[in-house]
N, C-alpha and C. Protein backbone atom coordinates (compact mmCIF):
# COMPACT_ATOMS: atom_id res chain seq x y z
N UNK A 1 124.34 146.32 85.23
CA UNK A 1 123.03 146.91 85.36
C UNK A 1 122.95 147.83 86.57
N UNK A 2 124.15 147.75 87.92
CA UNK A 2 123.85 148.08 88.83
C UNK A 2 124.27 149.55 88.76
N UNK A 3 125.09 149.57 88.02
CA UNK A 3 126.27 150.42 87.43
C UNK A 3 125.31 151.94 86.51
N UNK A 4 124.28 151.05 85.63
CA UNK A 4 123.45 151.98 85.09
C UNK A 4 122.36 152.19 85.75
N UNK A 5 121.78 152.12 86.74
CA UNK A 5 121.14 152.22 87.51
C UNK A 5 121.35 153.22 88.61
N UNK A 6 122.67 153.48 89.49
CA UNK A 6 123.61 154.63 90.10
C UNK A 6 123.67 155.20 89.30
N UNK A 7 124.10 155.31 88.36
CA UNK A 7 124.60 156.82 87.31
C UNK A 7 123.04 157.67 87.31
N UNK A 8 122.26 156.62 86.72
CA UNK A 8 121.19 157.77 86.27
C UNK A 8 120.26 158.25 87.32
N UNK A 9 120.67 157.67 88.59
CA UNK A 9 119.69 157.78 89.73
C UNK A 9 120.06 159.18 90.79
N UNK A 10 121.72 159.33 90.24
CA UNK A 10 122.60 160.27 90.83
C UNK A 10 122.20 161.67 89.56
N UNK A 11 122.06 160.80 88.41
CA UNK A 11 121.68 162.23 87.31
C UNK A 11 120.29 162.97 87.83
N UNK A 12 119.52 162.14 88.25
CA UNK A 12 118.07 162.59 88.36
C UNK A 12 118.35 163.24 89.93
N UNK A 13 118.82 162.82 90.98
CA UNK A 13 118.91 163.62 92.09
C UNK A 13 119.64 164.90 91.96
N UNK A 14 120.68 165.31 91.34
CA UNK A 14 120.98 166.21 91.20
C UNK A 14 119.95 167.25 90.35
N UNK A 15 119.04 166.54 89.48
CA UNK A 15 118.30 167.46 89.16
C UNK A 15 117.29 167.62 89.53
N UNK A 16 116.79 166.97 90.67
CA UNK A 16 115.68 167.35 91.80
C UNK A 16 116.60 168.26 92.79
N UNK A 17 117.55 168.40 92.79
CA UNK A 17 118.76 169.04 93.62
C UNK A 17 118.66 170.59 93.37
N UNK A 18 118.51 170.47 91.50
CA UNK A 18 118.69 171.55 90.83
C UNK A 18 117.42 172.58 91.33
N UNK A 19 116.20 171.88 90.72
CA UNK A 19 114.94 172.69 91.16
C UNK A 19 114.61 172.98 92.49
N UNK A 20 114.74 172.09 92.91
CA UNK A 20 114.43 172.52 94.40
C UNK A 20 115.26 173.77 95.13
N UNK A 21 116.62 173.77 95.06
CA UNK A 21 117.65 175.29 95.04
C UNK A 21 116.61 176.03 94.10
N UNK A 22 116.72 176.02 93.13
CA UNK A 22 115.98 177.21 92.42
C UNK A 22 114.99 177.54 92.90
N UNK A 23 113.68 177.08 93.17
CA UNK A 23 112.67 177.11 94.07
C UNK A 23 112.92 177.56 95.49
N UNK A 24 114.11 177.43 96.01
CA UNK A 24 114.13 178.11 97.32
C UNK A 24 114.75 179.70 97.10
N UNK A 25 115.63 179.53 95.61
CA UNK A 25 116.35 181.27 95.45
C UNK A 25 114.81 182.06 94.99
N UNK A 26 114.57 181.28 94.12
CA UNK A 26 113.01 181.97 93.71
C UNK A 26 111.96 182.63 94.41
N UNK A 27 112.29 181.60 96.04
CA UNK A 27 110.81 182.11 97.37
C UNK A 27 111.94 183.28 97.30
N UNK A 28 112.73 183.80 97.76
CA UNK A 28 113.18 185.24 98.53
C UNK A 28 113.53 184.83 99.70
N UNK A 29 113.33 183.75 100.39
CA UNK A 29 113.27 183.89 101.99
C UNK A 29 114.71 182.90 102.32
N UNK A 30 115.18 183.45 103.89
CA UNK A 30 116.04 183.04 104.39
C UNK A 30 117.44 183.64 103.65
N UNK A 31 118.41 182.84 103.43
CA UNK A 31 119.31 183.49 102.88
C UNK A 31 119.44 183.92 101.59
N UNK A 32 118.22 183.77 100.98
CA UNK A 32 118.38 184.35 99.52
C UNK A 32 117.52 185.28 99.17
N UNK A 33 117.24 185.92 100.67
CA UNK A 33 116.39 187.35 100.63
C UNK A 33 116.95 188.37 100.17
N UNK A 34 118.15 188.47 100.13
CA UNK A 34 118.67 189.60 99.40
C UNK A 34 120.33 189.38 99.04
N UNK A 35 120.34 189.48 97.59
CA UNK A 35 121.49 189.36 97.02
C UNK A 35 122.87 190.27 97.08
N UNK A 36 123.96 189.50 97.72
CA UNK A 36 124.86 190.42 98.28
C UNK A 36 125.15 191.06 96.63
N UNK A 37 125.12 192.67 97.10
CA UNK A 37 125.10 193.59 96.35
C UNK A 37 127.25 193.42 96.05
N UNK A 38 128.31 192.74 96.46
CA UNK A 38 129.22 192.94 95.61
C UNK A 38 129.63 191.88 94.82
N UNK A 39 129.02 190.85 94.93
CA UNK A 39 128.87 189.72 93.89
C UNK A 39 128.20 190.54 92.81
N UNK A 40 127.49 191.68 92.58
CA UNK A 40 126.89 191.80 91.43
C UNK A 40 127.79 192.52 90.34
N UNK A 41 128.58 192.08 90.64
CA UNK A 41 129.86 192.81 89.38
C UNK A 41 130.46 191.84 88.89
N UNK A 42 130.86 190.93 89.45
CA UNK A 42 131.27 189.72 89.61
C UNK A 42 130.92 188.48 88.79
N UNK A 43 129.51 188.61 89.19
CA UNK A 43 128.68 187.30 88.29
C UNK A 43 127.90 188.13 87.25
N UNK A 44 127.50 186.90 86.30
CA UNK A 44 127.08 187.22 85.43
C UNK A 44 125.58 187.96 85.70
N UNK A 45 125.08 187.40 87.35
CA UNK A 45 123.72 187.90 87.62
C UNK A 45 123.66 188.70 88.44
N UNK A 46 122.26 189.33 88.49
CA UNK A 46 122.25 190.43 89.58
C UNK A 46 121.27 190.78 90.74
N UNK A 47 120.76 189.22 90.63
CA UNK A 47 120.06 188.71 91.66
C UNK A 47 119.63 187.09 91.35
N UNK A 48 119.08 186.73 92.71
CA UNK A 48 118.86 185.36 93.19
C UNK A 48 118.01 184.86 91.81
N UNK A 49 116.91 185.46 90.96
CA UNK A 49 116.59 184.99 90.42
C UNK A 49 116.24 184.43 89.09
N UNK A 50 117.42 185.26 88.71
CA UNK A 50 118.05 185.26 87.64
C UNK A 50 119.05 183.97 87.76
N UNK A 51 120.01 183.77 88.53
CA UNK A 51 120.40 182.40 88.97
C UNK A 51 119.72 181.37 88.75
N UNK A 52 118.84 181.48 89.70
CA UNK A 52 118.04 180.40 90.15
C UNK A 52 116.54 179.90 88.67
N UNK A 53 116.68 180.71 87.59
CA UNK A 53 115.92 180.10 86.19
C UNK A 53 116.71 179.87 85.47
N UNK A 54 118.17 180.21 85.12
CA UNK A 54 119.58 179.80 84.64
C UNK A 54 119.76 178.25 85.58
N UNK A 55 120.09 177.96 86.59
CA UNK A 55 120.35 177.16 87.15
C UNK A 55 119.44 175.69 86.97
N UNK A 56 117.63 176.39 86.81
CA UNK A 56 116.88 174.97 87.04
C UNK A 56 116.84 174.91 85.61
N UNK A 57 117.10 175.06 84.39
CA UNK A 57 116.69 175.53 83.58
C UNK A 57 118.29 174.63 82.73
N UNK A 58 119.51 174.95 83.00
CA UNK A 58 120.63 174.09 82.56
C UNK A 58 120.84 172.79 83.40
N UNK A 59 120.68 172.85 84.67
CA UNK A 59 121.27 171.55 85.60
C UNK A 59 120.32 170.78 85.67
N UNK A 60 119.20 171.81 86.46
CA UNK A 60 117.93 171.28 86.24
C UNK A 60 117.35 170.09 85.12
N UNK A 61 117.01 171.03 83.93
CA UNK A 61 116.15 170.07 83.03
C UNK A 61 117.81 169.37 82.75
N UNK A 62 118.76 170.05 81.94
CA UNK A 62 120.02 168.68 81.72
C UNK A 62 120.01 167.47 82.55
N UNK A 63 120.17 167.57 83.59
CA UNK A 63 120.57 166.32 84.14
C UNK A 63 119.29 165.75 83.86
N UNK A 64 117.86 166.07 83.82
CA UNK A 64 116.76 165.41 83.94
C UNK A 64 116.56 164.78 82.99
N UNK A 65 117.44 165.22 81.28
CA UNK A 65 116.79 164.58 79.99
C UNK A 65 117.86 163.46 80.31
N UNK A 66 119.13 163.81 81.13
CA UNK A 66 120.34 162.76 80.90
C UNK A 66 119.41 161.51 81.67
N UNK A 67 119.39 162.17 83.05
CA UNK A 67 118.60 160.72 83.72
C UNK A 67 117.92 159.97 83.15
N UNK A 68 116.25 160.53 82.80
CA UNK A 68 115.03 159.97 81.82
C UNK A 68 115.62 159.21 80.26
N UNK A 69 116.54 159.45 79.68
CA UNK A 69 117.22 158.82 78.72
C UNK A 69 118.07 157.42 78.82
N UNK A 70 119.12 157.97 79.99
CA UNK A 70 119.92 156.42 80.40
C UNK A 70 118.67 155.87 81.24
N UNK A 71 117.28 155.59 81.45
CA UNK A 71 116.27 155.10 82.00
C UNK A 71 115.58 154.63 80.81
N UNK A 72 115.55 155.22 79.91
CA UNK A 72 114.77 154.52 78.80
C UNK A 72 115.70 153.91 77.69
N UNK A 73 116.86 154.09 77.71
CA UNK A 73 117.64 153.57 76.91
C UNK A 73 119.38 153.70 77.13
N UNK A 74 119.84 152.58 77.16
CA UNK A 74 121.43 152.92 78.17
C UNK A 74 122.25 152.68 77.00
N UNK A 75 122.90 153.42 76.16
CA UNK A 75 123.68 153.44 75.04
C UNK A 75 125.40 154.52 75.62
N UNK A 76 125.75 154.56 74.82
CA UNK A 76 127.24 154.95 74.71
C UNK A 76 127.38 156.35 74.75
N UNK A 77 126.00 156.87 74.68
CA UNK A 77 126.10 158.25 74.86
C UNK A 77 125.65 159.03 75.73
N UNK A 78 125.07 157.68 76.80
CA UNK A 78 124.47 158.36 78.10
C UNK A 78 125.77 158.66 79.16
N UNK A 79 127.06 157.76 78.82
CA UNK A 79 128.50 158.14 79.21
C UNK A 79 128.40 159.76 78.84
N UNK A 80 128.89 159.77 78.27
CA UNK A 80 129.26 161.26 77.42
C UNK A 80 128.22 162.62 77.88
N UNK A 81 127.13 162.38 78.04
CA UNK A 81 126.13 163.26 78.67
C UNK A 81 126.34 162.88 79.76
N UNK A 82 126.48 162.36 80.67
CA UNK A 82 127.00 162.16 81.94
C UNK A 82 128.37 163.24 82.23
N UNK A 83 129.31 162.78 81.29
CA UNK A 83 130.57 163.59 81.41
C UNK A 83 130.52 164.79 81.38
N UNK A 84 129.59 165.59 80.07
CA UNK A 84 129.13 166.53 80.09
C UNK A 84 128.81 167.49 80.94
N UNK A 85 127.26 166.56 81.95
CA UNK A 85 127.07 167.88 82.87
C UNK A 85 127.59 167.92 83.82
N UNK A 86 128.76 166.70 83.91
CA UNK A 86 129.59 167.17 84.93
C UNK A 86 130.52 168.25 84.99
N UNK A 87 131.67 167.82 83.70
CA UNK A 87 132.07 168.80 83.82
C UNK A 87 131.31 170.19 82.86
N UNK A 88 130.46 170.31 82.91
CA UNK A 88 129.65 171.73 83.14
C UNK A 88 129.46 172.38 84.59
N UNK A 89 128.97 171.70 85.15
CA UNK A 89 128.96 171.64 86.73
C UNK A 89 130.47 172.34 87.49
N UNK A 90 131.19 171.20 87.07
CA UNK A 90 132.79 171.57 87.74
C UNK A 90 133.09 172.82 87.15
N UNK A 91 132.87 173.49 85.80
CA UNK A 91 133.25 174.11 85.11
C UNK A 91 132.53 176.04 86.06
N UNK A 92 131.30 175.40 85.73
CA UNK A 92 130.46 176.46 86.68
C UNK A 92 130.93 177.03 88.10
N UNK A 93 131.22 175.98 88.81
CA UNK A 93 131.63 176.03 90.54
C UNK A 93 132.98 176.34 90.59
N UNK A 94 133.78 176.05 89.88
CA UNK A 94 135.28 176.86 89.31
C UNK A 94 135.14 178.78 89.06
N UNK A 95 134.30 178.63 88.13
CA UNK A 95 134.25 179.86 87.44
C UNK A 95 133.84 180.90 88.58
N UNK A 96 132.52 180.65 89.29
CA UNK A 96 131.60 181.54 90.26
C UNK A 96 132.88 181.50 91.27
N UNK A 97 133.29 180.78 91.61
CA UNK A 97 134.24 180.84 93.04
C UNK A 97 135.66 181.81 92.42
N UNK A 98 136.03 181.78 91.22
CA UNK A 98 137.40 182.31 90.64
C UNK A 98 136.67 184.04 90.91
N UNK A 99 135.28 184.01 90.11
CA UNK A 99 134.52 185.32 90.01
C UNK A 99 134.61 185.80 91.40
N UNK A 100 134.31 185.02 92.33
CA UNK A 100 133.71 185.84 93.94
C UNK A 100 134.91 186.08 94.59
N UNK A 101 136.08 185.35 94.21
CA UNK A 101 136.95 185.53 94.99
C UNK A 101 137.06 184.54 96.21
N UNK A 102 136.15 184.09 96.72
CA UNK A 102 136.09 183.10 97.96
C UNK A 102 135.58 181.58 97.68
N UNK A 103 136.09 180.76 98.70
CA UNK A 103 135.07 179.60 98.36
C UNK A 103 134.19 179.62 99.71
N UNK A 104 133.02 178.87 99.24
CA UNK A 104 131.49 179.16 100.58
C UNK A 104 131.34 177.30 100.49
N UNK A 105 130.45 177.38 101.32
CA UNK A 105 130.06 176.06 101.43
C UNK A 105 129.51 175.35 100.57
N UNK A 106 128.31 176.05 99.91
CA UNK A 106 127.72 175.51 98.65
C UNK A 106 128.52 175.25 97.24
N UNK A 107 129.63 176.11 97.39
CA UNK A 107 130.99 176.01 96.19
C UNK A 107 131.60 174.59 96.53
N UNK A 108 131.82 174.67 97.85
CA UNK A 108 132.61 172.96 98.01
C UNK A 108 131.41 171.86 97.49
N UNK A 109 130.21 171.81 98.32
CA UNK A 109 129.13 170.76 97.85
C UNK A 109 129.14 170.35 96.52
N UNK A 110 129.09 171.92 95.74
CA UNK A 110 129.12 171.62 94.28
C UNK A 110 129.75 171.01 93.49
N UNK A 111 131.04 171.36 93.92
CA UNK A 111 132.02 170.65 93.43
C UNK A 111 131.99 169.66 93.64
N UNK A 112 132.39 168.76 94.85
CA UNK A 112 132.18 167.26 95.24
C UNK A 112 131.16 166.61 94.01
N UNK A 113 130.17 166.93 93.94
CA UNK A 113 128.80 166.49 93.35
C UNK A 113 129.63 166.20 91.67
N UNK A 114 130.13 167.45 91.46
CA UNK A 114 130.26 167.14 89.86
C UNK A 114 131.39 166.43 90.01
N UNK A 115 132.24 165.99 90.85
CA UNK A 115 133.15 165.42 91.17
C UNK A 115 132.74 164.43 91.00
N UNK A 116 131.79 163.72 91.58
CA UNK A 116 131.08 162.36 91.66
C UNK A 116 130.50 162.11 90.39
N UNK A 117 130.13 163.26 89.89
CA UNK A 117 129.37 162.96 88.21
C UNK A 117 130.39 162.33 87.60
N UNK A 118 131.26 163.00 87.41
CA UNK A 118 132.72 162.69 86.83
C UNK A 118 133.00 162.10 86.99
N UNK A 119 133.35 160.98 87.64
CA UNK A 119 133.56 159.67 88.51
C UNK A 119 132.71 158.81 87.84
N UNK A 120 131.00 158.54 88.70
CA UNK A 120 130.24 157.54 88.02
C UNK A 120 130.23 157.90 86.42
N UNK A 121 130.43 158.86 85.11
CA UNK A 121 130.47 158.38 83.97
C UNK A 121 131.55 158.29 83.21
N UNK A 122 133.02 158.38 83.89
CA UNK A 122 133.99 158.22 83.54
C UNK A 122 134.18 156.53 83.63
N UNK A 123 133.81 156.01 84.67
CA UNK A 123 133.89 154.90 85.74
C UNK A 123 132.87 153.64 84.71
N UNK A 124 131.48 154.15 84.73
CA UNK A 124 131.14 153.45 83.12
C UNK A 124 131.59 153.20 82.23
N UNK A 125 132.22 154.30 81.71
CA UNK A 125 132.64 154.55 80.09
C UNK A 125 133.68 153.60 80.14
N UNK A 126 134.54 153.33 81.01
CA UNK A 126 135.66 152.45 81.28
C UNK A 126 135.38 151.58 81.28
N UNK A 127 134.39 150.49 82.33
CA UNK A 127 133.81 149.71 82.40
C UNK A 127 133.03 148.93 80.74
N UNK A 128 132.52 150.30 80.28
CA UNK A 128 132.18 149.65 79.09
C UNK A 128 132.92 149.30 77.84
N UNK A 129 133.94 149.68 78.17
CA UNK A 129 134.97 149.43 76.99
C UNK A 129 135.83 148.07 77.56
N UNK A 130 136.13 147.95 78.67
CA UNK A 130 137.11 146.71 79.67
C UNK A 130 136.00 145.55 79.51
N UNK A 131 134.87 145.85 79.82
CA UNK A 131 133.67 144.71 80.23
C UNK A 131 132.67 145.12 80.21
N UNK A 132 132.44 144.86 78.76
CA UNK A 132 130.40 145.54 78.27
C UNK A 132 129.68 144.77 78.99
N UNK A 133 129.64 143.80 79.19
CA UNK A 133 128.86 142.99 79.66
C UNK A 133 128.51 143.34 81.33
N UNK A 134 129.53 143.57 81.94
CA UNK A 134 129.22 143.96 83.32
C UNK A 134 128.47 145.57 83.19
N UNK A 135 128.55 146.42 82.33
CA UNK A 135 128.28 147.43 82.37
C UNK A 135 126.60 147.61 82.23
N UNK A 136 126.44 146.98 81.53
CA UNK A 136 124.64 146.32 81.24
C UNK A 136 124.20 147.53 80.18
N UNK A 137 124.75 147.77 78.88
CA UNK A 137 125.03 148.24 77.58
C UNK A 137 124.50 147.16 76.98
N UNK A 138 123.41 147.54 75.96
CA UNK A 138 123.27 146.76 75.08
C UNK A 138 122.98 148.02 73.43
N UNK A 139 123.59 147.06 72.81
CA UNK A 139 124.00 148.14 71.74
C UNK A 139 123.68 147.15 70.53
């Protein structure tokens, strides 16, 4: 139970993680006042806020239906949506960093994070196949 309880608590912070970044690319201010003009060839976007409604909008609401779901019901497929937006996540923070050419700080964070996604629903899924019972699956 403790097990489903971390997973989806880590799903839902990342997607208060999600909006809240978006909400800060969205204000304009501080460092996302103006979008370095040679990333814009690069990425698929061509400013902060275009990102930042792509961003709250996939990580955002995703992780939020994953969380609110393994919260209302912990089945075999809240693994798998777990795995999912992780590696979506990893997949993303790969891609933008291959695109920019560099890695930045927020590229490492990111990664770690889906790193950890990857981890707690790999780490379940295992668990629930070795020892359903510890996993707190009821099916």
């Amino acid at each position: 139970m403790l097990k489903k309880t971390i997973m989806n608590v880590y799903n839902a912070a990342l997607s208060l993680g999600a909006f809240y970044l978006g909400g800060t690319m969205m204000s304009g201010k501080g460092i996302f006042a103006a979008f370095p003009p040679e990333w814009a060839g690069d990425l698929p976007f061509d400013s902060w806020m275009a990102m930042a409604i792509v961003g709250m909008i996939v990580f955002g609401l995703g992780n939020a239906v994953v969380a609110i779901r393994g919260f209302i019901r912990y089945d075999r497929k809240i693994f798998f949506s777990t795995l999912f937006m992780g590696a979506l996540l990893f997949i993303a923070t790969i891609g933008a960093t291959l695109s920019v050419g560099e890695w930045y700080l927020p590229s490492v964070q990111l990664l770690i994070a889906s790193v950890v996604q990857l981890a707690l629903g790999l780490g379940a899924f295992i668990l629930h196949f070795l020892r359903p019972e510890s996993a707190g699956v009821t099916e």
